[in-house]
Protein backbone atom coordinates (compact mmCIF):
# COMPACT_ATOMS: atom_id res chain seq x y z
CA UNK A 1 -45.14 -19.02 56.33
CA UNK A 2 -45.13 -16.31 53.25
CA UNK A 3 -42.21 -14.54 54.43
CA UNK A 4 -40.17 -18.24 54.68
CA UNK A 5 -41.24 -18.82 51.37
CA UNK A 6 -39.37 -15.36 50.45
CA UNK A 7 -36.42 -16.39 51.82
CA UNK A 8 -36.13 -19.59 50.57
CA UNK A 9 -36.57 -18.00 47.05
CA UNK A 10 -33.57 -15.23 47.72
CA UNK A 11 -31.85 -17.90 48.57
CA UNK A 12 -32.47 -20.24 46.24
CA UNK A 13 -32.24 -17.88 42.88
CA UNK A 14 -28.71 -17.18 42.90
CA UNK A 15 -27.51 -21.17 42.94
CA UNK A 16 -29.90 -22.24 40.09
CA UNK A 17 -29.06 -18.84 38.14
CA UNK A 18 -27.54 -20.21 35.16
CA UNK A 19 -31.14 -22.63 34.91
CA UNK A 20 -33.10 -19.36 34.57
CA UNK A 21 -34.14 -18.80 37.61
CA UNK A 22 -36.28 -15.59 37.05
CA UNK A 23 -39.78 -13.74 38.37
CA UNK A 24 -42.59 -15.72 36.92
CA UNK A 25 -44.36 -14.22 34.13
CA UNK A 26 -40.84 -12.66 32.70
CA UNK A 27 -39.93 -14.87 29.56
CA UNK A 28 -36.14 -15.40 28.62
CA UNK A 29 -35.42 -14.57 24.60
CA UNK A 30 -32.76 -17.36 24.46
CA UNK A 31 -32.36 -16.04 20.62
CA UNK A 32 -31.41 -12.85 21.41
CA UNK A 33 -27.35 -13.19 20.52
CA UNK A 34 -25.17 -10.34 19.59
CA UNK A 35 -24.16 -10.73 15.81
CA UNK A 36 -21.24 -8.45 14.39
CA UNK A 37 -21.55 -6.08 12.20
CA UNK A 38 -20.10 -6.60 8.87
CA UNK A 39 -17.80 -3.90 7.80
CA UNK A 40 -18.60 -1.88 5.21
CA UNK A 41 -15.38 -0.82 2.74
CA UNK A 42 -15.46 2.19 0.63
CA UNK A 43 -13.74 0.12 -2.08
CA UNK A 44 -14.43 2.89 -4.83
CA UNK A 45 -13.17 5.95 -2.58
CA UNK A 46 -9.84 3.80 -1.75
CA UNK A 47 -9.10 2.78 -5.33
CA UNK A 48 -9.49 6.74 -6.44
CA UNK A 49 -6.99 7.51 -3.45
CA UNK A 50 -4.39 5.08 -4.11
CA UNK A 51 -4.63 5.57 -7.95
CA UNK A 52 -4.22 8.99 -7.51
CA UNK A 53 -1.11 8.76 -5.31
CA UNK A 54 0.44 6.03 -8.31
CA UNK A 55 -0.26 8.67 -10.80
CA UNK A 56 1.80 11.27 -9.23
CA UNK A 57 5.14 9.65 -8.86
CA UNK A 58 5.79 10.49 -12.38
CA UNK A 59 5.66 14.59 -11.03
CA UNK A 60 7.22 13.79 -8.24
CA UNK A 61 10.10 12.68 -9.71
CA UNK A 62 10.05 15.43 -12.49
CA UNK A 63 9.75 18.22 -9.80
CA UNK A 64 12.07 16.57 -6.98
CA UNK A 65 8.95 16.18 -4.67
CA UNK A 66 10.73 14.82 -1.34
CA UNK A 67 8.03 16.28 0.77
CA UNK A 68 5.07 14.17 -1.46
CA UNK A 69 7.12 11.50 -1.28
CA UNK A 70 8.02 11.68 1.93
CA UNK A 71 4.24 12.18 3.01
CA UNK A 72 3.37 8.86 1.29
CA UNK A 73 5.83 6.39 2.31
CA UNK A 74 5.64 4.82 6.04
CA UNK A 75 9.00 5.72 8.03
CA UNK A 76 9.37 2.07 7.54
CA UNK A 77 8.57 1.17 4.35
CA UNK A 78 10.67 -1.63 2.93
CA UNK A 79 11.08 -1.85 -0.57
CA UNK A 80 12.80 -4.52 -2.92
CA UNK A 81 14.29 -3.99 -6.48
CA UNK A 82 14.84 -5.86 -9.91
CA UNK A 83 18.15 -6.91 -8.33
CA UNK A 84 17.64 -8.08 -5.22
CA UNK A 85 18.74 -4.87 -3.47
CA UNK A 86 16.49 -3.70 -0.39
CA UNK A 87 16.28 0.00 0.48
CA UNK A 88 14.10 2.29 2.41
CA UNK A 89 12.72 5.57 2.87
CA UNK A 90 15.73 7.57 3.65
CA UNK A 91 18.05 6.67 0.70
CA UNK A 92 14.93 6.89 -1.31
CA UNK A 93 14.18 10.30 -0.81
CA UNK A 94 17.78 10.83 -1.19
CA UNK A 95 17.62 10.14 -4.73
CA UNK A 96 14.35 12.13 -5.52
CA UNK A 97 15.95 15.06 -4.33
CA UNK A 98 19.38 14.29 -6.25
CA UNK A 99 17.59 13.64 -9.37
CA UNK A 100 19.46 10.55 -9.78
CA UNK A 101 16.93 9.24 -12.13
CA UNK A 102 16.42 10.33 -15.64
CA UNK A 103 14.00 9.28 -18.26
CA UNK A 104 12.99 10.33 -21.42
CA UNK A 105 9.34 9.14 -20.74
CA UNK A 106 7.82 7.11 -18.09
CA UNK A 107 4.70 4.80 -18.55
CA UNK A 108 1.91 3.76 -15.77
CA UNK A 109 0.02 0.90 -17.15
CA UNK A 110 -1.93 -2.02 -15.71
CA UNK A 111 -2.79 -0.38 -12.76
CA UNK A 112 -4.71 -2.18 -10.31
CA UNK A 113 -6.47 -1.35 -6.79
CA UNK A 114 -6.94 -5.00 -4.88
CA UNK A 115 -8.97 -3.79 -1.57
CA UNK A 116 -8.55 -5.67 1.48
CA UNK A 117 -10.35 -3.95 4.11
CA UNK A 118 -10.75 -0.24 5.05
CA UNK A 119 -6.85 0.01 6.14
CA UNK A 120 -5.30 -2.54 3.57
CA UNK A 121 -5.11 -2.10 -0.16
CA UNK A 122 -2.08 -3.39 -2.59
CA UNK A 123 -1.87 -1.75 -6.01
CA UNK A 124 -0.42 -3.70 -8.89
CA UNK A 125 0.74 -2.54 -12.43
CA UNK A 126 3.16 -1.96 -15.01
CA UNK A 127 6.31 0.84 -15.36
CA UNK A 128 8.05 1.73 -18.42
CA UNK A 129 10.96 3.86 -18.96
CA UNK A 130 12.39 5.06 -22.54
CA UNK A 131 15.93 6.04 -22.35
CA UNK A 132 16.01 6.24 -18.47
CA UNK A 133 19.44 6.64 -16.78
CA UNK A 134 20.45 6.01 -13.04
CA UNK A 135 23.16 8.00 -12.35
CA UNK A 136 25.05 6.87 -8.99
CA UNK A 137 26.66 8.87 -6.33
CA UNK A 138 30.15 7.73 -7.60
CA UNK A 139 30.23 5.82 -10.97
CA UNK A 140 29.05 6.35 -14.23
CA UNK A 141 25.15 6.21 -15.36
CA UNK A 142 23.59 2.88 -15.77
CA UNK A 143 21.03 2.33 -18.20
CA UNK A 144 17.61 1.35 -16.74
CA UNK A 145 15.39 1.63 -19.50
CA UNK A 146 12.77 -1.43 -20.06
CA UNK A 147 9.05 -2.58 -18.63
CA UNK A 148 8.91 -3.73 -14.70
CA UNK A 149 5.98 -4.75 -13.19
CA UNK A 150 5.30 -3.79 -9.65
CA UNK A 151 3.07 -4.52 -6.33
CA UNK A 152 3.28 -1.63 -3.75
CA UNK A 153 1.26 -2.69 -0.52
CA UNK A 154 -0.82 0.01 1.43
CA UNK A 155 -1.74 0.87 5.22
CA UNK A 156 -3.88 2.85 6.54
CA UNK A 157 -2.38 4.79 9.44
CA UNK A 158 -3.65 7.73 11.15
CA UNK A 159 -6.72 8.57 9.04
CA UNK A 160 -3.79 8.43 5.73
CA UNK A 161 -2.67 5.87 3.29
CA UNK A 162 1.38 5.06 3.25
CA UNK A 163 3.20 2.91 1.06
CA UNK A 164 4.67 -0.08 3.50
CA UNK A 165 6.42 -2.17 1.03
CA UNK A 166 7.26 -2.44 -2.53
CA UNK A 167 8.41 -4.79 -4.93
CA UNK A 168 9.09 -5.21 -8.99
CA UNK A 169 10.66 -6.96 -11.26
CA UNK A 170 11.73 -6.35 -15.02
CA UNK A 171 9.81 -7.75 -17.49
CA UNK A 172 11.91 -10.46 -19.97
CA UNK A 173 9.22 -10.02 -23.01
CA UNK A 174 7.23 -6.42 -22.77
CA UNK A 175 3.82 -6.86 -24.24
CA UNK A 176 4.12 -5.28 -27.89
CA UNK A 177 1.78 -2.55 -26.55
CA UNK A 178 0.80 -0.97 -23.34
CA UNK A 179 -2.58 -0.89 -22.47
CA UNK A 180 -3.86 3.05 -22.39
CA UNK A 181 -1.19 3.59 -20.28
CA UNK A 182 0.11 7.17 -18.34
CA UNK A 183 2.52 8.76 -19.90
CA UNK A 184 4.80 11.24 -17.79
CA UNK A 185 7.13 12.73 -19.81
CA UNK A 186 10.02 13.41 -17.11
CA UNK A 187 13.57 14.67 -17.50
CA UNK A 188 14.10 14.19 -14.19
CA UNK A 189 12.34 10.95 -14.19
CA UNK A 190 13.84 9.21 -10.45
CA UNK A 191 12.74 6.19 -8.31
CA UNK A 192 8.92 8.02 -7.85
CA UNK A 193 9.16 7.12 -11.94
CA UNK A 194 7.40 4.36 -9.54
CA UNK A 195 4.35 3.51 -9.67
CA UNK A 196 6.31 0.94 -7.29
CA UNK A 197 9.12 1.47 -5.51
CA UNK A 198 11.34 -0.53 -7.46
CA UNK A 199 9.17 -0.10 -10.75
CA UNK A 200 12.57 2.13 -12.04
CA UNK A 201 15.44 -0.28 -11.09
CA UNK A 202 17.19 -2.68 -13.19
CA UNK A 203 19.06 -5.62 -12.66
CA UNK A 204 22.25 -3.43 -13.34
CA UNK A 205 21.71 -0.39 -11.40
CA UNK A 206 23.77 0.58 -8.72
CA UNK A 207 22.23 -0.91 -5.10
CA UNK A 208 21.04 2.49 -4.15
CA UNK A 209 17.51 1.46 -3.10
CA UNK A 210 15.69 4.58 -5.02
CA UNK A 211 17.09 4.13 -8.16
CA UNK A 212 15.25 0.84 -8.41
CA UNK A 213 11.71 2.47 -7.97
């Protein structure tokens, strides 16, 4: 009689499973759900990083820094200027290298770290350049002086931060004063003049995608 009871339980258990069919004396914790983890982001550590990499356009551009630049853009990095024009990495560090922008002075104000997550970040802000010139491949120099605001959005990819697209747009009526911003005085002031990609374009300049960082 015991051992058909034994059976009949083996052979029970498995159909009424799913009602909690279990060894008597063993209590189910029905509460007991897995609950994710919220992320934790390092939002002071990212805004130093990306700040930092802003800041340094200005020497970039002074010193002809292809290989910063290079490390800091994403092989696909799109980038839109004042005009309209889209360009990308390659012509870009094209006209680092060429010094193809000039500037008196160049200005980083406004500058602003807006954390998404651990790997997304877009930095906002404010160029100005005093008697900047874009001088094209074939053609005269074009003036580009004036204020452009910018947004550059970040990735992070591979355990480092690159710049995956950019964007500005002159400003019509400059503030009368720019708020403590970053001077860089460059003579070789070119489209890392950035603090976005497009930050040293105007609506005149030539369509070479650099000139309007």
């Amino acid at each position: 009689m015991k051992r058909k009871a034994v059976f009949a339980a083996l052979f029970l258990c498995p159909l009424i499973l799913v009602a909690g069919c279990q060894p008597a004396g063993v209590e189910t914790n029905r509460s007991a759900v897995a609950t994710p983890t919220a992320e934790v982001v390092n939002t002071a550590a990212i805004e130093t990083e990306l700040l930092r990499i802003e800041n340094d356009w200005p020497r970039v551009i002074r010193e002809k820094d292809t290989v910063a630049a290079g490390r800091v853009m994403a092989d696909d990095v799109v980038l839109i200027y004042p005009d309209g024009n889209v360009g990308g990495k390659e012509q870009d560090l094209k006209d680092i290298g060429a010094g193809a922008v000039t500037a008196e002075s160049i200005e980083m104000a406004d500058l602003k770290v807006n954390v998404i997550d651990n790997d997304t970040a877009y930095v906002t802000g404010r160029t100005v350049l005093t008697k900047a010139q874009y001088k094209p491949p074939d053609g005269p120099a074009l003036n580009i002086s004036g204020h452009y605001r910018f947004v550059d959005t970040f990735a992070k990819r591979n355990g480092e931060w690159k710049l995956v697209a950019g964007a500005s747009v002159p400003v019509r009526q400059p503030p009368a004063a720019s708020p403590s911003p970053t001077p860089a005085t460059s003579p070789a002031a070119s489209p890392a003049a950035r603090p976005s990609p497009a930050a040293t374009r105007s609506p005149a300049a030539s369509p070479s995608p650099t000139a309007t960082r």
